[in-house]
C-alpha atoms as a PDB file:
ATOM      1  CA  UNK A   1       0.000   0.000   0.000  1.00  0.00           C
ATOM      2  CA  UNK A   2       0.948   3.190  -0.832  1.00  0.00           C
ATOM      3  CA  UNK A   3      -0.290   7.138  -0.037  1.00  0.00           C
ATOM      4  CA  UNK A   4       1.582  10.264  -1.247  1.00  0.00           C
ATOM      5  CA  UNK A   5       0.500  13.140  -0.395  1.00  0.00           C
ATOM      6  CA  UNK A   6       1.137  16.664  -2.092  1.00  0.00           C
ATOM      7  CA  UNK A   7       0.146  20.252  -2.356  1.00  0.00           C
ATOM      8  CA  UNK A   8       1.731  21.942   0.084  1.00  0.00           C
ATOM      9  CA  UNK A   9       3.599  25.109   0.565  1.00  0.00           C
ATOM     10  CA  UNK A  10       3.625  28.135   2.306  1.00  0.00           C
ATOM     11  CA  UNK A  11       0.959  30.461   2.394  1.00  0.00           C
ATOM     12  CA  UNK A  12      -0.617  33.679   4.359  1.00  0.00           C
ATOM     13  CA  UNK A  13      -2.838  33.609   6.699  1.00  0.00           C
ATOM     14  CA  UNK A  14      -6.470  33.574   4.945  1.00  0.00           C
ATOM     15  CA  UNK A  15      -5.143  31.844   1.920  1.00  0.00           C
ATOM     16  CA  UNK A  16      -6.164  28.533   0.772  1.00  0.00           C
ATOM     17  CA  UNK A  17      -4.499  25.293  -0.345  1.00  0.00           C
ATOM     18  CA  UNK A  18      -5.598  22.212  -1.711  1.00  0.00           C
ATOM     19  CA  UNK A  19      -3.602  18.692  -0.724  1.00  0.00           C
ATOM     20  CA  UNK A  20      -4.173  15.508  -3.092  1.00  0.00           C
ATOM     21  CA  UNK A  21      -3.087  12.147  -1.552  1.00  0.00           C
ATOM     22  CA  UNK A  22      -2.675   9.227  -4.427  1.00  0.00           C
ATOM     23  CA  UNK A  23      -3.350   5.795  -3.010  1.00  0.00           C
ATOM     24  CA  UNK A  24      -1.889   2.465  -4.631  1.00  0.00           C
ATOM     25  CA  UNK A  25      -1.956  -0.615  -3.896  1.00  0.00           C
ATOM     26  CA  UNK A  26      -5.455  -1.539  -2.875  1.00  0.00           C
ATOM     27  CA  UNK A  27      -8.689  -1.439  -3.026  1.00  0.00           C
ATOM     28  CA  UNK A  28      -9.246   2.353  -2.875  1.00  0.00           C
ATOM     29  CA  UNK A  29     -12.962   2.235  -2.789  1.00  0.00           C
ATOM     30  CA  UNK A  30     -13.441  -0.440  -0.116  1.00  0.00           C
ATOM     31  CA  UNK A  31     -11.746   1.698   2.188  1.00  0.00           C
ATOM     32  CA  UNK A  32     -12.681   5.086   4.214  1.00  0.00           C
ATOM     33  CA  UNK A  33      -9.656   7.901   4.458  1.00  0.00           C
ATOM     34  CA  UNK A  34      -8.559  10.028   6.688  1.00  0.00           C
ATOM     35  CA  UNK A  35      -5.859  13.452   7.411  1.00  0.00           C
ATOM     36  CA  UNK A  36      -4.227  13.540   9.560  1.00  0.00           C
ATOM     37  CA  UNK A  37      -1.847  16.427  10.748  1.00  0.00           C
ATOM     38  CA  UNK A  38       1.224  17.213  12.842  1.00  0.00           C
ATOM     39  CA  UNK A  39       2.966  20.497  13.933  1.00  0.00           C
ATOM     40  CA  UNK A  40       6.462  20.677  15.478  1.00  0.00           C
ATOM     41  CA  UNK A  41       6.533  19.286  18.783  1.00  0.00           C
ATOM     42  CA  UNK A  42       3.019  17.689  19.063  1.00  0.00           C
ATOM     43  CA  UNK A  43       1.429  14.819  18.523  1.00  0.00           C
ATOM     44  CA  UNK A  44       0.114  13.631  15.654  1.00  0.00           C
ATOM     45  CA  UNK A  45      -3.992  14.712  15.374  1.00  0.00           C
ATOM     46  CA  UNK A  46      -7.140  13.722  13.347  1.00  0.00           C
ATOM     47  CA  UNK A  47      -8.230  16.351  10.402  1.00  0.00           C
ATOM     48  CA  UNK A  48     -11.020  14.721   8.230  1.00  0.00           C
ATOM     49  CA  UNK A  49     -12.700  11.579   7.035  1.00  0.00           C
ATOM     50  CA  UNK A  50     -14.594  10.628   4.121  1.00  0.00           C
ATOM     51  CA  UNK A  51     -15.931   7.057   3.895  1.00  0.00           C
ATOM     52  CA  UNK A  52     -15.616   4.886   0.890  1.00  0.00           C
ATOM     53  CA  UNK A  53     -18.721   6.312  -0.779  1.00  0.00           C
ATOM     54  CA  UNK A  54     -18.082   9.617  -0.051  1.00  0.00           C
ATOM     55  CA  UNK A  55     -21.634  10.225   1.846  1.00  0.00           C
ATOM     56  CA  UNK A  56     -19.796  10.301   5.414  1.00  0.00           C
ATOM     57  CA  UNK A  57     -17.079  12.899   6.474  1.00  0.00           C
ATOM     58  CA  UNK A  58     -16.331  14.603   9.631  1.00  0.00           C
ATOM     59  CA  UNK A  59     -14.179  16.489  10.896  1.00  0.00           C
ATOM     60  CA  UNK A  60     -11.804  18.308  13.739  1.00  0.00           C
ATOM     61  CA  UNK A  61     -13.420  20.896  15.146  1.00  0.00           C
ATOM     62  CA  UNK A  62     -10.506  22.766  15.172  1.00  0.00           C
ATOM     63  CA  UNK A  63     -11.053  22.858  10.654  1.00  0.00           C
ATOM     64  CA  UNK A  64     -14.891  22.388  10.671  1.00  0.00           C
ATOM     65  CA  UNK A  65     -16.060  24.919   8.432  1.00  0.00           C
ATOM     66  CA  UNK A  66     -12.567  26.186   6.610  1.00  0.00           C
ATOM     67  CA  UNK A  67     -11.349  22.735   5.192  1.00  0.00           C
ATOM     68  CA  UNK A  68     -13.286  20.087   3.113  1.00  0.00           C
ATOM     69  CA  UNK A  69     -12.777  16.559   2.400  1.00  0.00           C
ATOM     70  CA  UNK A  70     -13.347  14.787  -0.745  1.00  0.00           C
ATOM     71  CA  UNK A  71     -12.448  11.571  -2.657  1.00  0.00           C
ATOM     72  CA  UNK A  72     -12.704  10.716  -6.496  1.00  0.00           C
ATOM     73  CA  UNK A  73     -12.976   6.754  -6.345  1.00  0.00           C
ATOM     74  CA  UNK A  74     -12.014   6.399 -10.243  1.00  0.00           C
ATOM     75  CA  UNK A  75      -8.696   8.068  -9.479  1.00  0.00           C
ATOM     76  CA  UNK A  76      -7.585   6.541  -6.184  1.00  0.00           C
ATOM     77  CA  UNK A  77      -7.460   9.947  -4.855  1.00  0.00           C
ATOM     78  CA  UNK A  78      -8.671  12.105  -1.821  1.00  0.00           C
ATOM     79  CA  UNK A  79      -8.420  16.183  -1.387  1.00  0.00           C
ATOM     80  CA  UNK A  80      -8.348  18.089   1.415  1.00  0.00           C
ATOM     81  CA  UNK A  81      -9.797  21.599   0.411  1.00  0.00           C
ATOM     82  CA  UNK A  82      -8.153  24.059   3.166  1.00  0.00           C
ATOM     83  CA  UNK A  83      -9.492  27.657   3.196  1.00  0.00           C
ATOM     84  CA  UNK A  84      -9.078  30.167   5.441  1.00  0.00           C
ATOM     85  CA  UNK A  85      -5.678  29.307   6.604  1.00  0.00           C
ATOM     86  CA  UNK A  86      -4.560  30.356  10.049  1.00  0.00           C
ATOM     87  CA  UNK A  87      -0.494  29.673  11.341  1.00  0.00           C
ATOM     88  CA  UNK A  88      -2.113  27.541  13.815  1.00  0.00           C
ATOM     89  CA  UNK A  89      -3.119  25.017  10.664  1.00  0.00           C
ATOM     90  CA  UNK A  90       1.325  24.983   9.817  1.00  0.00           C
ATOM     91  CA  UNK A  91       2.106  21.179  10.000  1.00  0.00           C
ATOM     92  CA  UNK A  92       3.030  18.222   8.165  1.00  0.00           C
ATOM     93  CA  UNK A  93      -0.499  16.706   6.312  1.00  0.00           C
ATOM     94  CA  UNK A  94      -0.432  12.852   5.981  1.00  0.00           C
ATOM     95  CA  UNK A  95      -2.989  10.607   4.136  1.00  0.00           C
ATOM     96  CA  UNK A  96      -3.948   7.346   5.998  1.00  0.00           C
ATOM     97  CA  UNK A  97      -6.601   4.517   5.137  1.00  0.00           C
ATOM     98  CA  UNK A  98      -8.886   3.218   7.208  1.00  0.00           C
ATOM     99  CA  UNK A  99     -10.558  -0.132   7.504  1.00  0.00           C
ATOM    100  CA  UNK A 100     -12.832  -0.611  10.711  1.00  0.00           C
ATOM    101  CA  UNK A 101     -11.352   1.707  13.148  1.00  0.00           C
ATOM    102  CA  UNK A 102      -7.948   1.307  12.209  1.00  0.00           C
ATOM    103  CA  UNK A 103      -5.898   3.889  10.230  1.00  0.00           C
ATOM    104  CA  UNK A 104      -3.017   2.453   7.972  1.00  0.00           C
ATOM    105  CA  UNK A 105      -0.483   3.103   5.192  1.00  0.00           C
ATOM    106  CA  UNK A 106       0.684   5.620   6.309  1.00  0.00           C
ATOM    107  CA  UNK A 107       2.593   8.033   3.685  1.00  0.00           C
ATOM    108  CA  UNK A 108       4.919  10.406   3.524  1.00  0.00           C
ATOM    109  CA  UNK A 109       3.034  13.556   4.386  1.00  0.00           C
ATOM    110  CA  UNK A 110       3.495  17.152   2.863  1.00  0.00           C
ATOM    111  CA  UNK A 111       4.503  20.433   4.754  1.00  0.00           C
ATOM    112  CA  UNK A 112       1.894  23.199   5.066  1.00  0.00           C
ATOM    113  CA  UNK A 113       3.061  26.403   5.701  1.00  0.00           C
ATOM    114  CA  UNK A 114       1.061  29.559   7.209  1.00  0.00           C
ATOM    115  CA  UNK A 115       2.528  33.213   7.760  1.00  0.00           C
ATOM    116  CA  UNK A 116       1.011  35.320   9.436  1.00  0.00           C
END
């Protein structure tokens, strides 16, 4: 299994990015997926989920509102729309799967940058 994800970069506060995390290696529409984020020093934390259809997603509340989740099931891909961009959103973005309540494949993630 593998998840890259990509899109990232710095950006001002109030600006908007949008990450792209291509999954290989199975199934891609059996399975739910997630973001996850992590900023310097803390611990890893939950962003967004979409389930395999697409009809589910939550979210942090900390990006409820600003960022949007979406998947495209005939390219093995899911987006993370990010608007509204605070410094408090800087971390590194990863893509994960998820199959019952377990998270896995685990990629490399992709820096997010905010200036204020």
């Amino acid at each position: 299994v593998q998840l890259q994800a990509s899109g990232g970069g710095l950006v001002q506060a109030g600006g908007s990015l949008r990450l792209s995390c291509a999954v290989s290696g199975l199934i891609f529409r059996n399975y739910g997926m997630g973001w996850f984020r992590q900023a310097p020093g803390k611990e890893r934390e939950f962003v967004a989920f979409v389930s395999s259809s697409g009809n589910i997603r939550n979210y942090a509340d900390s990006v409820k509102g600003r960022f949007t989740i979406s998947r495209d099931n005939t390219k093995n891909a899911v987006y993370l729309q990010m608007s509204s961009l605070a410094p408090e959103d800087t971390a590194v973005y990863s893509c994960a799967a998820r199959w019952g309540n377990e998270y896995f494949g685990w990629g490399q993630g992709t820096q997010v940058t905010v200036s204020s």
